[in-house]
Protein backbone atom coordinates (compact mmCIF):
# COMPACT_ATOMS: atom_id res chain seq x y z
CA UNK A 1 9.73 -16.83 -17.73
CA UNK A 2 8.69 -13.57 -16.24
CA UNK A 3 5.27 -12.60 -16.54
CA UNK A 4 4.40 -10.23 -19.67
CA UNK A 5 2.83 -6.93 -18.14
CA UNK A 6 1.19 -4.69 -20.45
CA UNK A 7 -0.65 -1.26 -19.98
CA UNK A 8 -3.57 -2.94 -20.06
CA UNK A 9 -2.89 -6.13 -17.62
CA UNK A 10 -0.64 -3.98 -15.01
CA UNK A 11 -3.42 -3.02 -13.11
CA UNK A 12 -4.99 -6.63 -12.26
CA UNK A 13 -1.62 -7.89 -11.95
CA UNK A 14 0.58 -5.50 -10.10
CA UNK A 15 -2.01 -3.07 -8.09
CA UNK A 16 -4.25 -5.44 -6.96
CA UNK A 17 -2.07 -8.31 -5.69
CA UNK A 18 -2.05 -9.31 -2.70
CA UNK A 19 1.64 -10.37 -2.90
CA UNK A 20 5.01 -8.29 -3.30
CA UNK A 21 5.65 -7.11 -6.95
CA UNK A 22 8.83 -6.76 -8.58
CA UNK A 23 8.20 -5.02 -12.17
CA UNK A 24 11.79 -4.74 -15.01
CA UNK A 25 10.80 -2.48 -17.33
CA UNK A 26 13.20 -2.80 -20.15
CA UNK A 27 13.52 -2.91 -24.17
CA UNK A 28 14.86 -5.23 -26.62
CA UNK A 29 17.66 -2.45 -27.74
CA UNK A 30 18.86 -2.67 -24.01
CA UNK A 31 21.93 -3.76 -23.33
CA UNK A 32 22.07 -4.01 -19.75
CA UNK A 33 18.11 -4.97 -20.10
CA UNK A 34 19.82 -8.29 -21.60
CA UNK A 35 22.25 -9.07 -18.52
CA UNK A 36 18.76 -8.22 -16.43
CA UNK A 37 16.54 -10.27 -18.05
CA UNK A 38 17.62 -13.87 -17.18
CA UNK A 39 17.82 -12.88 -13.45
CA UNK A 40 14.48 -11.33 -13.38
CA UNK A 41 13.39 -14.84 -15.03
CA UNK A 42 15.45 -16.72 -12.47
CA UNK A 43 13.55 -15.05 -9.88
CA UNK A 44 10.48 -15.85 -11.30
CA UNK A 45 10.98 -19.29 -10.87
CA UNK A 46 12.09 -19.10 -7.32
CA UNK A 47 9.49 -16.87 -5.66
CA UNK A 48 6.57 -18.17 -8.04
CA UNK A 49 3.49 -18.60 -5.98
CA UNK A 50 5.15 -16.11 -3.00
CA UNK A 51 5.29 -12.88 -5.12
CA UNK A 52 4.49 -11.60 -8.74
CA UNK A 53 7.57 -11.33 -11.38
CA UNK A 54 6.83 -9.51 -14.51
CA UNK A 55 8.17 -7.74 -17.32
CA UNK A 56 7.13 -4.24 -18.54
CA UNK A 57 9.04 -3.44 -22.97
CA UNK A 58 8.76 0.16 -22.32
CA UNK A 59 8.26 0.68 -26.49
CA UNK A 60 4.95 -1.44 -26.37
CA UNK A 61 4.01 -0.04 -23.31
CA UNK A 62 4.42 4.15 -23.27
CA UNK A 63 1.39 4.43 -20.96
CA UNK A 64 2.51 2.78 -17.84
CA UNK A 65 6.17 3.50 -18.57
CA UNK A 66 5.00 7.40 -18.85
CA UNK A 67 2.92 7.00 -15.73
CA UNK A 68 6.07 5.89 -13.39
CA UNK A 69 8.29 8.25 -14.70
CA UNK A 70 10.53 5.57 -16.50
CA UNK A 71 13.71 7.77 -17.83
CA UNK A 72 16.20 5.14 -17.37
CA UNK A 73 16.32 0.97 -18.38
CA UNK A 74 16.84 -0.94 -16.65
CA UNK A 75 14.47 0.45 -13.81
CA UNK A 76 12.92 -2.59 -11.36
CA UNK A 77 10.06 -1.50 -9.47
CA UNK A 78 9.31 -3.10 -6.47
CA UNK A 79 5.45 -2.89 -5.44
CA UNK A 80 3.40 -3.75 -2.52
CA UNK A 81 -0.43 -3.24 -1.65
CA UNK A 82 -0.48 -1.40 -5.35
CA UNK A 83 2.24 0.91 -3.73
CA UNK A 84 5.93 1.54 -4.80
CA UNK A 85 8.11 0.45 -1.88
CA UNK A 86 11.74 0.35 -3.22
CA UNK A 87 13.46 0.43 -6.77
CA UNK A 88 16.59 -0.08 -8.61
CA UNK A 89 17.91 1.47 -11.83
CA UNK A 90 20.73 -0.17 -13.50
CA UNK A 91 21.82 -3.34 -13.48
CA UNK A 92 22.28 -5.45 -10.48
CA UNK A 93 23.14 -8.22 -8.69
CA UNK A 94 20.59 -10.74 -8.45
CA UNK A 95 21.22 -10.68 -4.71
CA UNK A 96 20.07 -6.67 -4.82
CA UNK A 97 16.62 -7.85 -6.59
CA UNK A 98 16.11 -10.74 -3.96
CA UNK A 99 17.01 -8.83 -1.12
CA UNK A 100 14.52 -6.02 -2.09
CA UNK A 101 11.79 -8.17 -2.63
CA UNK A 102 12.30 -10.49 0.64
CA UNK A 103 12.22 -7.06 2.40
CA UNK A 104 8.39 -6.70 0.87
CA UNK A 105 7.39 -10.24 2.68
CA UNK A 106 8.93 -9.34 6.09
């Protein structure tokens, strides 16, 4: 399971690690936030200890969403040294979200 980022976690835990981020901000009303979900989990499992995977409900969370300019859901944010380096809104492969974050550890 993805990690649960929160507006007041997100800091520690996306823009001060020292590994590649990827960040799904989503809702429970989401549709295509449900198809996302188990990938982003998926992914958690298979990069754990080589980059952070977490989870940002944009309801609970209006701060941070408001901060990145979240319009759309899904949005993935892909971070690195506390920096956005690459996203994705929509829905994608899980091939697009591994690709994007193996491109962070190059």
């Amino acid at each position: 399971m993805a990690i649960e980022l929160t507006d007041a976690n997100f800091e520690e835990l996306v823009l001060k690690s020292d590994k590649p981020v990827l960040v799904d901000f989503w809702a429970e009303w989401c549709g295509p936030c449900r198809m996302v979900g188990p990938v982003v989990d998926e992914i958690h499992t298979e990069y754990e200890g080589k980059a952070v995977v977490g989870k940002v409900n944009v309801d609970h969370n209006p701060e941070i969403s408001a901060k990145y300019g979240i319009r759309n859901i899904p949005t993935v944010l892909f971070f690195k040294n506390g920096e956005i380096v690459d996203k994705q809104v929509g829905a994608a492969a899980k091939s697009a979200y591994a690709g994007k974050l193996d491109a962070q550890m190059a």
